[in-house]
C-alpha atoms as a PDB file:
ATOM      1  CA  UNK A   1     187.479 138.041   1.320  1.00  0.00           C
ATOM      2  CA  UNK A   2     187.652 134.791  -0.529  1.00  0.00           C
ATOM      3  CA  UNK A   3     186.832 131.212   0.544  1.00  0.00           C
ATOM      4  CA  UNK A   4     189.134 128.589  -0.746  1.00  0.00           C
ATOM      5  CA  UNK A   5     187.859 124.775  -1.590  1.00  0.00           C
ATOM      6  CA  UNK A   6     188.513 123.290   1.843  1.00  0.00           C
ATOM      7  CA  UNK A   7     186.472 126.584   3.507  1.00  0.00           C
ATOM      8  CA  UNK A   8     183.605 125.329   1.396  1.00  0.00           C
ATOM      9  CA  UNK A   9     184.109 121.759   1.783  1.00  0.00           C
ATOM     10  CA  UNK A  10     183.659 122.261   5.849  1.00  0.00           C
ATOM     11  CA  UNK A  11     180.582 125.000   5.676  1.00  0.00           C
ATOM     12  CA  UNK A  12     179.243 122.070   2.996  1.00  0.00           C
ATOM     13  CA  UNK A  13     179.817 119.196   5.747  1.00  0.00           C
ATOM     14  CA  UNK A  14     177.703 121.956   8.529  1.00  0.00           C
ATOM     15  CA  UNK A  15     175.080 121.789   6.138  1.00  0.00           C
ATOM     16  CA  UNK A  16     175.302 118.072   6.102  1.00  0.00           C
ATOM     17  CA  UNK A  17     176.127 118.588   2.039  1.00  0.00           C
ATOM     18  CA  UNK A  18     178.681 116.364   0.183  1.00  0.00           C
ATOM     19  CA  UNK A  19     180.095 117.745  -2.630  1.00  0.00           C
ATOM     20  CA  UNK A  20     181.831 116.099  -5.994  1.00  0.00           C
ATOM     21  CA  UNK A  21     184.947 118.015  -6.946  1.00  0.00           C
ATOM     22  CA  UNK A  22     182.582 119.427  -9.847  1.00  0.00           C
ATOM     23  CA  UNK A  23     179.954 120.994  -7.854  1.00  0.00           C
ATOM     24  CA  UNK A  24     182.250 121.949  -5.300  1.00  0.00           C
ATOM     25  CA  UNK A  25     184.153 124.159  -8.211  1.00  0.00           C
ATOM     26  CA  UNK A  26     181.360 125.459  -9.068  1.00  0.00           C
ATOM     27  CA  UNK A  27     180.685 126.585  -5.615  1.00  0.00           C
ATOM     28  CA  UNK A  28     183.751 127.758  -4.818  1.00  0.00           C
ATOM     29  CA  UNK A  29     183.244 129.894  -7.776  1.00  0.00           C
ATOM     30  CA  UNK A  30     179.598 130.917  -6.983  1.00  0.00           C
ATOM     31  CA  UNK A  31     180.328 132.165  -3.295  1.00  0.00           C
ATOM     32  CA  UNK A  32     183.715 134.304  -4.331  1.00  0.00           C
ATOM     33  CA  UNK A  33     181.747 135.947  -7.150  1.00  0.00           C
ATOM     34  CA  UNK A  34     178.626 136.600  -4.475  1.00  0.00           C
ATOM     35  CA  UNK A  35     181.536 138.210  -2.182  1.00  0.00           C
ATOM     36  CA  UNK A  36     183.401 140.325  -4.049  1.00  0.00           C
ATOM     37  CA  UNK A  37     179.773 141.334  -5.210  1.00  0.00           C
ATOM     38  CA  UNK A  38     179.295 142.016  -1.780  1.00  0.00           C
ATOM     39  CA  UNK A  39     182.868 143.651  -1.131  1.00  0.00           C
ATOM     40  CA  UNK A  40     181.236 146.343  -3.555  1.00  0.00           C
ATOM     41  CA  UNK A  41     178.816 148.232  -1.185  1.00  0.00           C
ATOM     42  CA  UNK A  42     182.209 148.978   1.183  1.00  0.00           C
ATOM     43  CA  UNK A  43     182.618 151.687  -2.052  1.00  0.00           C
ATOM     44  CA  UNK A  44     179.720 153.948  -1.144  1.00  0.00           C
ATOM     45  CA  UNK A  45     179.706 156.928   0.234  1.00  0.00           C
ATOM     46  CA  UNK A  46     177.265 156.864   2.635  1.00  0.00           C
ATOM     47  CA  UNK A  47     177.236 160.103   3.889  1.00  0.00           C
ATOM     48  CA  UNK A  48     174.551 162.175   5.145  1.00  0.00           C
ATOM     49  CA  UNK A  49     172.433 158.772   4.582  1.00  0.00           C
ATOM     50  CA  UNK A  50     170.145 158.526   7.147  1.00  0.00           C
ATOM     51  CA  UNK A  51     169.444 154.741   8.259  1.00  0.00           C
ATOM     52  CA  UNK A  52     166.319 153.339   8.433  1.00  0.00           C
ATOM     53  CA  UNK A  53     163.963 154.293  11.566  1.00  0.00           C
ATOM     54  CA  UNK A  54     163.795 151.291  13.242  1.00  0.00           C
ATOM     55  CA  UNK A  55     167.908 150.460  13.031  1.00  0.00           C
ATOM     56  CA  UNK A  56     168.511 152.436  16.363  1.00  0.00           C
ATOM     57  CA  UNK A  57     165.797 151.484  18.102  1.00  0.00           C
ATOM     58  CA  UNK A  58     163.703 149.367  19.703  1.00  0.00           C
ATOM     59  CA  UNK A  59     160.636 150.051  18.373  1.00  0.00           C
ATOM     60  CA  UNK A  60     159.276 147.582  15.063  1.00  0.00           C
ATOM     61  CA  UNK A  61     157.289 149.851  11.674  1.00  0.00           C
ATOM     62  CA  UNK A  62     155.607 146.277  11.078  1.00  0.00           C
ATOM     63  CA  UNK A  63     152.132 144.998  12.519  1.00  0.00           C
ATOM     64  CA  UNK A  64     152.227 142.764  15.611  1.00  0.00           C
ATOM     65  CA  UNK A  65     152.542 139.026  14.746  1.00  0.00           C
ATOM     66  CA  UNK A  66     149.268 137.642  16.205  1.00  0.00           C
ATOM     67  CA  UNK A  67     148.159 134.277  15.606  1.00  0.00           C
ATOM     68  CA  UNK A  68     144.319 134.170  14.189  1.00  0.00           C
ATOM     69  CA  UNK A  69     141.676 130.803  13.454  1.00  0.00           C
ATOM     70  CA  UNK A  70     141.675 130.561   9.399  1.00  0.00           C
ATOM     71  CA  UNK A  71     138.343 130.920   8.689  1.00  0.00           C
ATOM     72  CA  UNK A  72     137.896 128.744   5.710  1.00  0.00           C
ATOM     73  CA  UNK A  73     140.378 125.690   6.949  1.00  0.00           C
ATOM     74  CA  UNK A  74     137.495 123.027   7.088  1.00  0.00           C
ATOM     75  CA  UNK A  75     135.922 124.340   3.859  1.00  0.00           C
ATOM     76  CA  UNK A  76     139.558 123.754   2.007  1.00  0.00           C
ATOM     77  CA  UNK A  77     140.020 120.612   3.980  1.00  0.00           C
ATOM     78  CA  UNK A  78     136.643 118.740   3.361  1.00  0.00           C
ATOM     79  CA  UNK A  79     137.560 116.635   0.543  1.00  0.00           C
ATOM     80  CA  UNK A  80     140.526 115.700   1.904  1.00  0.00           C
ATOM     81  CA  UNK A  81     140.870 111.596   2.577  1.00  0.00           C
ATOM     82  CA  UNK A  82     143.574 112.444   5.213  1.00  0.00           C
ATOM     83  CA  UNK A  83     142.105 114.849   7.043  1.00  0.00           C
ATOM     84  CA  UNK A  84     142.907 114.903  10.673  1.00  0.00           C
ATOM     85  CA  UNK A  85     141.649 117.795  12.925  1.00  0.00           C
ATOM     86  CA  UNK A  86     142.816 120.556  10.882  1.00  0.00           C
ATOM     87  CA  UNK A  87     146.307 119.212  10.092  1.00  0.00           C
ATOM     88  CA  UNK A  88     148.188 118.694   6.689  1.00  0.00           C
ATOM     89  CA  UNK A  89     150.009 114.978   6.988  1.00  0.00           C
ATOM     90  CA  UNK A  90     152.814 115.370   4.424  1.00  0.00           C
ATOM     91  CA  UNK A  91     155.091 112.738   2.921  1.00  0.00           C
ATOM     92  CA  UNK A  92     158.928 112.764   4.725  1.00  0.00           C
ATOM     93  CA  UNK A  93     161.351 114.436   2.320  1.00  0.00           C
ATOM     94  CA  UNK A  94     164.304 113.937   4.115  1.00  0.00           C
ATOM     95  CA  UNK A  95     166.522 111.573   5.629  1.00  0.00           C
ATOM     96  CA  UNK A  96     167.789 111.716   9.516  1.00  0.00           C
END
């Protein structure tokens, strides 16, 4: 499979990117070379390969996502002059 300049132009303009004709070479380039990369694993023989446990079913190897207190928060946080109740206030990066 291979994306052509105006594919990338409109997944660029999803992502709210604009381009120059350079950089949009360039990644044009970048995402063919990452897909016939890709293309490659279609090669293997995969036989006899058993998938990974948790593929086919339902049931997740990895701990339970539980949220906990940090313990040390206010001890990182004390000599901070913008310290609000255990909150980070961070400069805006980006535009709306």
């Amino acid at each position: 499979m291979r994306l052509g300049s105006e594919d990338v132009r409109a997944i660029a303009a999803e992502a709210r990117l604009s381009l120059t004709d350079t950089e949009l070479a360039g990644a044009v380039r970048y995402i063919n070379n990452f897909l016939e990369m890709v293309d490659r694993f279609k090669e293997l023989d995969l036989t006899g390969v058993e998938p990974f446990c948790f593929a086919e079913s339902n049931v997740c190897p990895l701990r339970e996502d539980a949220p906990e207190v940090f313990p040390r928060a206010r001890e990182i946080l004390a000599d901070r002059a913008d310290y609000l109740t255990s909150l980070f206030k961070v400069p805006r990066i980006m535009e709306e």
